[in-house]
PDB file of N, CA and C in Angstrom:
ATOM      1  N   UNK A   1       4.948 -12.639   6.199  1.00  0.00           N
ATOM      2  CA  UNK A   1       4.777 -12.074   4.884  1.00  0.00           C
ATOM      3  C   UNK A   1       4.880 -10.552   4.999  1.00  0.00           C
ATOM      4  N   UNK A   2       5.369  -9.949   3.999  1.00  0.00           N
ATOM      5  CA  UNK A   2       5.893  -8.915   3.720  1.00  0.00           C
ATOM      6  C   UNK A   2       4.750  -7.872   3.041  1.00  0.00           C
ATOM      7  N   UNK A   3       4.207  -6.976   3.668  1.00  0.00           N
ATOM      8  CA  UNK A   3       3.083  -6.115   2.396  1.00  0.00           C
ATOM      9  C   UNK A   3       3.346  -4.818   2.574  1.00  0.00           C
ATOM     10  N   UNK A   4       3.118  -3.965   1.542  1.00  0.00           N
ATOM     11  CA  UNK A   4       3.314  -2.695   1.087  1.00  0.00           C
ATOM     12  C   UNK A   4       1.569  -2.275   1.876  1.00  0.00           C
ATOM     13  N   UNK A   5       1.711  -1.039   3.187  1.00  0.00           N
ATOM     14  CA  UNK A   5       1.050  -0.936   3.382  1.00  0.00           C
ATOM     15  C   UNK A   5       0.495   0.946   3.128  1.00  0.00           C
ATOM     16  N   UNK A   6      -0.485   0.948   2.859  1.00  0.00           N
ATOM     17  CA  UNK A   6      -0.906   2.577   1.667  1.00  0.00           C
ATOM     18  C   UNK A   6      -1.753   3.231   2.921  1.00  0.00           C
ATOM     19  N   UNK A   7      -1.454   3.870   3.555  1.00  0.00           N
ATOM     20  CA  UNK A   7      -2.565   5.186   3.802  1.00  0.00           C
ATOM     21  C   UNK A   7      -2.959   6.161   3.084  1.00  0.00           C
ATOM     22  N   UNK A   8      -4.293   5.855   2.765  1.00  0.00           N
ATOM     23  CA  UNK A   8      -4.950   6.876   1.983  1.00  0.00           C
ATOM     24  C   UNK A   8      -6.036   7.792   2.295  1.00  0.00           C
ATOM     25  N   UNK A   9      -6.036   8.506   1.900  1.00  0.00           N
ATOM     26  CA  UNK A   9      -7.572   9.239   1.495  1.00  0.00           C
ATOM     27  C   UNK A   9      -8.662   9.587   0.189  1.00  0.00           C
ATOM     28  N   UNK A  10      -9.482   9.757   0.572  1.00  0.00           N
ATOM     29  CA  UNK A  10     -10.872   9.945  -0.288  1.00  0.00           C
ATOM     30  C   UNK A  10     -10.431  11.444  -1.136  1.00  0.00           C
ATOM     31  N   UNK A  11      -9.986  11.720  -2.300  1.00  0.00           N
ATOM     32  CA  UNK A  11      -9.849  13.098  -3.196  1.00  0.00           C
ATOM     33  C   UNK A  11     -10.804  14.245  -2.330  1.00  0.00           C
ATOM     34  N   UNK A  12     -12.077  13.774  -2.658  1.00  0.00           N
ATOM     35  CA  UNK A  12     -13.240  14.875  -2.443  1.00  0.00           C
ATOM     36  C   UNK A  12     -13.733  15.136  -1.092  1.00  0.00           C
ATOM     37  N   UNK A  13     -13.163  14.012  -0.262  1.00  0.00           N
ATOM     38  CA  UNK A  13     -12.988  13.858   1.264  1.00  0.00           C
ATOM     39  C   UNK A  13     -12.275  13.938   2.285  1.00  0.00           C
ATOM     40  N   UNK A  14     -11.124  14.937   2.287  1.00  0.00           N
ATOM     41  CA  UNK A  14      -9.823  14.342   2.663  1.00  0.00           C
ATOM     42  C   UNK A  14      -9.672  13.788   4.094  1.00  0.00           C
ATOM     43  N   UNK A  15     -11.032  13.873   4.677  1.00  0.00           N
ATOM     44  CA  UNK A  15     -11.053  13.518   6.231  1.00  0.00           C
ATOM     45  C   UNK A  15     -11.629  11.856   6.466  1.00  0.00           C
ATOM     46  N   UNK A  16     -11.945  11.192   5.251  1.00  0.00           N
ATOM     47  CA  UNK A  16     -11.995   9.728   5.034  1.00  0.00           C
ATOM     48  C   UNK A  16     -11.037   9.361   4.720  1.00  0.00           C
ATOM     49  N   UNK A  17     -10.105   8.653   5.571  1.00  0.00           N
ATOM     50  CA  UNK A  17      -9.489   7.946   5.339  1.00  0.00           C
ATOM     51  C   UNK A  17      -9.284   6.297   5.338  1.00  0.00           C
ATOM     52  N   UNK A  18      -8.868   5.758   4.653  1.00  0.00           N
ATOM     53  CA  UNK A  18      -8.257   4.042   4.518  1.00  0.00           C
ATOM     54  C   UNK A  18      -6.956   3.258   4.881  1.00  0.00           C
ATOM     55  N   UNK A  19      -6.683   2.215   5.135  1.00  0.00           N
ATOM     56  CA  UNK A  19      -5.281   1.664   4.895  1.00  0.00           C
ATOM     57  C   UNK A  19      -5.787   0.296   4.375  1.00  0.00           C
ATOM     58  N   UNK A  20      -4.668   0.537   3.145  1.00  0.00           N
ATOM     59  CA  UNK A  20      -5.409  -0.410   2.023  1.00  0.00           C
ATOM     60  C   UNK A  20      -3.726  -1.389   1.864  1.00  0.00           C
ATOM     61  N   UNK A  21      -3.999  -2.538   1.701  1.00  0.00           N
ATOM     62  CA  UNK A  21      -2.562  -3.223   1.741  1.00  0.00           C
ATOM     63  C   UNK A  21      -2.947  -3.992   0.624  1.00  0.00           C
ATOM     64  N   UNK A  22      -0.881  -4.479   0.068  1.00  0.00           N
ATOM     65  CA  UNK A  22      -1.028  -4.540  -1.443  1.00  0.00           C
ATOM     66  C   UNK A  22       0.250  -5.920  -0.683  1.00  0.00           C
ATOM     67  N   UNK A  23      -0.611  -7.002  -0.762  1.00  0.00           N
ATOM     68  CA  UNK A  23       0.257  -8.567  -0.659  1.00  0.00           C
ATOM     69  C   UNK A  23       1.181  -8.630  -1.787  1.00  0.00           C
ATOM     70  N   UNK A  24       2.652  -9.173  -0.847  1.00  0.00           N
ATOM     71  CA  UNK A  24       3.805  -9.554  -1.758  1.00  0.00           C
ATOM     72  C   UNK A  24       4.049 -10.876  -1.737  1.00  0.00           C
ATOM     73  N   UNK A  25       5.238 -11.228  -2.566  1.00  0.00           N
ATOM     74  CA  UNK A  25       5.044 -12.822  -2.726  1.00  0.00           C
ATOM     75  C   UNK A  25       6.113 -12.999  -1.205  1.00  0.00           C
ATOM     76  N   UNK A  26       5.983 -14.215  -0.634  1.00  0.00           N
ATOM     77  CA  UNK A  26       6.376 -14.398   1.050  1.00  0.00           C
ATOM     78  C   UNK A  26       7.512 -14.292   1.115  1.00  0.00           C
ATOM     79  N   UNK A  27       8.335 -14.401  -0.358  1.00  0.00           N
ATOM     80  CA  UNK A  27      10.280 -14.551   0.347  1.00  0.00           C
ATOM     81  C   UNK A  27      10.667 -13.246  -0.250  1.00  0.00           C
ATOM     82  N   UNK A  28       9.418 -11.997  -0.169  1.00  0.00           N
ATOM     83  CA  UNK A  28      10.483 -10.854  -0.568  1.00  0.00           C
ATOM     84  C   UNK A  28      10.570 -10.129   0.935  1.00  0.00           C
ATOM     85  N   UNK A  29      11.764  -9.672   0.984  1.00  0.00           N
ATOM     86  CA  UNK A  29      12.251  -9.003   2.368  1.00  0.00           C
ATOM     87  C   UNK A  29      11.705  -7.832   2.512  1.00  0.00           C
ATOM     88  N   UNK A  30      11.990  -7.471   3.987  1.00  0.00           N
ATOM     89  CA  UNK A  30      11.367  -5.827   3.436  1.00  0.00           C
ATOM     90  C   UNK A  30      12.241  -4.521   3.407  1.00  0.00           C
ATOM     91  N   UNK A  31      13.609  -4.999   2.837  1.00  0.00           N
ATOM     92  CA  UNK A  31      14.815  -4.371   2.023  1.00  0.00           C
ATOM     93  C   UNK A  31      13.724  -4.563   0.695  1.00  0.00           C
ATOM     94  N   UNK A  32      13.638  -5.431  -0.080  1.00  0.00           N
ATOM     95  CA  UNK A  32      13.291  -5.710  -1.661  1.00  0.00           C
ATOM     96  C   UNK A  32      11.992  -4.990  -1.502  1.00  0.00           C
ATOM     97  N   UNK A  33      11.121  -4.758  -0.375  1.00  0.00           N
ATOM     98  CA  UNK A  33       9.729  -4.222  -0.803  1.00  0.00           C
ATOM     99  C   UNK A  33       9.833  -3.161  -0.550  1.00  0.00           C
ATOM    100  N   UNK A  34      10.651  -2.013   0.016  1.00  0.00           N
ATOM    101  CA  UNK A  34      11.326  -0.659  -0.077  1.00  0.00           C
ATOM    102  C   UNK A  34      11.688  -0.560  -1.229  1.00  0.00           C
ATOM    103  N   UNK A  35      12.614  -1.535  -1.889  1.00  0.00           N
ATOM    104  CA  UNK A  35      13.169  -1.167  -3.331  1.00  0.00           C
ATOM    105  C   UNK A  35      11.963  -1.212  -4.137  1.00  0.00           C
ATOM    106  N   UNK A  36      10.864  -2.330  -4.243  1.00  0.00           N
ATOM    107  CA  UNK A  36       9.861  -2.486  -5.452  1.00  0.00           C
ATOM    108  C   UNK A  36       8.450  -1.799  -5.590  1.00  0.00           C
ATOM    109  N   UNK A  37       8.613  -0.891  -3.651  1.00  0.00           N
ATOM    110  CA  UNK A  37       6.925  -0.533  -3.755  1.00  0.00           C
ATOM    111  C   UNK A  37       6.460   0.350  -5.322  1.00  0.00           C
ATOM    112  N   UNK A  38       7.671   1.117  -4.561  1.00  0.00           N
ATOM    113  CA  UNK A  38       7.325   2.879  -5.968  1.00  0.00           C
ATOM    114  C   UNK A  38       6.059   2.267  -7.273  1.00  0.00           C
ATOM    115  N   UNK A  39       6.379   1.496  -8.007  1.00  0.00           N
ATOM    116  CA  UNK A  39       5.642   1.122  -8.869  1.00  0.00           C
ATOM    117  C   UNK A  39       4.138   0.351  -8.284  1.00  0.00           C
ATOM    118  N   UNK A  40       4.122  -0.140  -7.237  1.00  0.00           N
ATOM    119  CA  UNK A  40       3.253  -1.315  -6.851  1.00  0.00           C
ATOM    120  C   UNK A  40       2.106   0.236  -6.405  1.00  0.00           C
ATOM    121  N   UNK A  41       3.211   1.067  -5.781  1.00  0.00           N
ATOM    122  CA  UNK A  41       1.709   2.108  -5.206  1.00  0.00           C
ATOM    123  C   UNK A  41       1.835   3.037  -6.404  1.00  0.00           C
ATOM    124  N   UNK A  42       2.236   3.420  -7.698  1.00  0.00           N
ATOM    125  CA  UNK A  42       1.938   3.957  -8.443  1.00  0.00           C
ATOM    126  C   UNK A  42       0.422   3.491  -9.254  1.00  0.00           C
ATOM    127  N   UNK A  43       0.292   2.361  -9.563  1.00  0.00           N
ATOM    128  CA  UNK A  43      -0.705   1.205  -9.823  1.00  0.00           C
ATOM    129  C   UNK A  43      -1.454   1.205  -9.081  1.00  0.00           C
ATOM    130  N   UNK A  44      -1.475   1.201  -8.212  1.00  0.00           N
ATOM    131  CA  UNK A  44      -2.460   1.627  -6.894  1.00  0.00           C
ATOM    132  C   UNK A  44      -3.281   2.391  -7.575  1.00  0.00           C
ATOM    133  N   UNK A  45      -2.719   3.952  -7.026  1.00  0.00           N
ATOM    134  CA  UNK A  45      -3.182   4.960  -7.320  1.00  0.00           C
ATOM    135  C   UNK A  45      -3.556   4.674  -8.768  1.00  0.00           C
ATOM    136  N   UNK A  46      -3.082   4.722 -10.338  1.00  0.00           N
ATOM    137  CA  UNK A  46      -3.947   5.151 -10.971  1.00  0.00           C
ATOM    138  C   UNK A  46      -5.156   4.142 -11.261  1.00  0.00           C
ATOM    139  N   UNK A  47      -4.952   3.203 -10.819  1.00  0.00           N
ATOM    140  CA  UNK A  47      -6.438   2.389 -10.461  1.00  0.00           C
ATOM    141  C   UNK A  47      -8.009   2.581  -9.595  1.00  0.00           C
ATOM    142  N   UNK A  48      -7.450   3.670  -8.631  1.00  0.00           N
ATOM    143  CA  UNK A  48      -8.247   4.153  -7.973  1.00  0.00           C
ATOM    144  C   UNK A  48      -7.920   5.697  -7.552  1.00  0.00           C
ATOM    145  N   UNK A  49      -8.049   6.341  -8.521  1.00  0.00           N
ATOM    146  CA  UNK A  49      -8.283   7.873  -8.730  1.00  0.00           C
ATOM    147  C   UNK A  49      -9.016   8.572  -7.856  1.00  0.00           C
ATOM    148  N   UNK A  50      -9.990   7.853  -7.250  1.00  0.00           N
ATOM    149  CA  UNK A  50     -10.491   8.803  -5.760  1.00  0.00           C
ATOM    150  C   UNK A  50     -10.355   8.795  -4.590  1.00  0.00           C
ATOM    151  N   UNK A  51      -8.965   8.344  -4.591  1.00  0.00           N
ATOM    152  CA  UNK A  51      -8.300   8.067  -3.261  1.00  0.00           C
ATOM    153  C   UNK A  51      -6.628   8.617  -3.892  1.00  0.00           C
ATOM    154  N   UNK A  52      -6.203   9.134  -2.458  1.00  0.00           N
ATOM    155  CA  UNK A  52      -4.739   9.965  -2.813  1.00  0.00           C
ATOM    156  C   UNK A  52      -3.650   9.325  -1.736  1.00  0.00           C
ATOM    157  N   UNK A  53      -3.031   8.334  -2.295  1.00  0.00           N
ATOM    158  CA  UNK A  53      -1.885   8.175  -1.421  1.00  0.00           C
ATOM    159  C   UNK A  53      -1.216   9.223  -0.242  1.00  0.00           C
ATOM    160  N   UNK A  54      -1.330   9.373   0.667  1.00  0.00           N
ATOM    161  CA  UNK A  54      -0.849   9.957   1.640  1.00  0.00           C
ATOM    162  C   UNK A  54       0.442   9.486   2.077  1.00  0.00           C
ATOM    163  N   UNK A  55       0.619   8.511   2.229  1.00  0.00           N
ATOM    164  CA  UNK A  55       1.669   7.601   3.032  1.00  0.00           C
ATOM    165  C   UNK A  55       1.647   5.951   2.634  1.00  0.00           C
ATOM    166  N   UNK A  56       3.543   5.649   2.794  1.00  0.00           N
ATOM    167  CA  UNK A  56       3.339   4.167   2.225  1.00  0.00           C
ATOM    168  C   UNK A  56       4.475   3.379   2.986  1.00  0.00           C
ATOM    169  N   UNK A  57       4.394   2.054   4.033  1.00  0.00           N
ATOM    170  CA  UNK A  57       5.096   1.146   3.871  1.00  0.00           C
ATOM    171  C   UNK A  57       5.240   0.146   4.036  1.00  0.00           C
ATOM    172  N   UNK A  58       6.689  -0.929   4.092  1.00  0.00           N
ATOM    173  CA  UNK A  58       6.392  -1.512   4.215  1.00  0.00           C
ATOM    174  C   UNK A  58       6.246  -2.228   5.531  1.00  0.00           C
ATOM    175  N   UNK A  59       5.300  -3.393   5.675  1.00  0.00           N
ATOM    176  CA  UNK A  59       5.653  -4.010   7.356  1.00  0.00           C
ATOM    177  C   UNK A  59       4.852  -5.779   6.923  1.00  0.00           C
ATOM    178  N   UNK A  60       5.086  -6.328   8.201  1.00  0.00           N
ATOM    179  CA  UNK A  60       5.209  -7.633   8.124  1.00  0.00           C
ATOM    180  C   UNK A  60       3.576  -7.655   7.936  1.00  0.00           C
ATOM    181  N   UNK A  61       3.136  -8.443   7.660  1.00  0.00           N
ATOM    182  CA  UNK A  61       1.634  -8.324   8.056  1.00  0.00           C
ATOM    183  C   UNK A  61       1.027 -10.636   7.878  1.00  0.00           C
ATOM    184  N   UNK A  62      -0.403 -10.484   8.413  1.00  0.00           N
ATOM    185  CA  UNK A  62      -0.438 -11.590   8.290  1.00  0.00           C
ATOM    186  C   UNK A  62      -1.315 -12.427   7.194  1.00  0.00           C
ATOM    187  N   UNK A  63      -1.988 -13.467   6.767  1.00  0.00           N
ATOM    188  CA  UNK A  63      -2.818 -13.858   5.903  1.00  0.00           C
ATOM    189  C   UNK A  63      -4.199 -13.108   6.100  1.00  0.00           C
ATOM    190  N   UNK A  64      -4.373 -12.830   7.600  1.00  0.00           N
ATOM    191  CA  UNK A  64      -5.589 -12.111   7.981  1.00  0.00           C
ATOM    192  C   UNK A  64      -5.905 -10.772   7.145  1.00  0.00           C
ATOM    193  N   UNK A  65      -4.666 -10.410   7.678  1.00  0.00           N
ATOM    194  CA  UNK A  65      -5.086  -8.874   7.086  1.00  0.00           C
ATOM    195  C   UNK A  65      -4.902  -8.265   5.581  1.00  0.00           C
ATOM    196  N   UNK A  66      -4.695  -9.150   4.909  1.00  0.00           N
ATOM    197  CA  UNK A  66      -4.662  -9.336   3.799  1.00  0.00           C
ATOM    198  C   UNK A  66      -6.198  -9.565   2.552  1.00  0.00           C
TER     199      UNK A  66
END
């Protein structure tokens, strides 16, 4: 499986950081999740306003880490 993976940080913290992953459906490639993140981590972000996207991509990942 394919997930859009976000390194972030804390706004008011910038030395807390996260990696927060955003599950795709299993038969998208990760050609199609390069093409579809932009929006998936836009949504991200304005959902959680105290954290600042730093970095984003994609990689294989498993049910675990999800």
């Amino acid at each position: 499986m394919i997930a859009i993976i976000l390194s972030t940080c804390l706004v008011n913290d910038p030395g807390v950081c996260r990696e927060q992953i955003i599950p795709l459906a299993s038969e998208i490639s990760a050609v199609r999740c390069v093409m579809t993140a932009p929006p998936h981590v836009a949504q991200w972000n304005a959902e959680h306003p105290e954290w600042r996207v730093v970095r984003w991509q994609c990689r294989p990942t498993t049910e675990r880490d999800t």
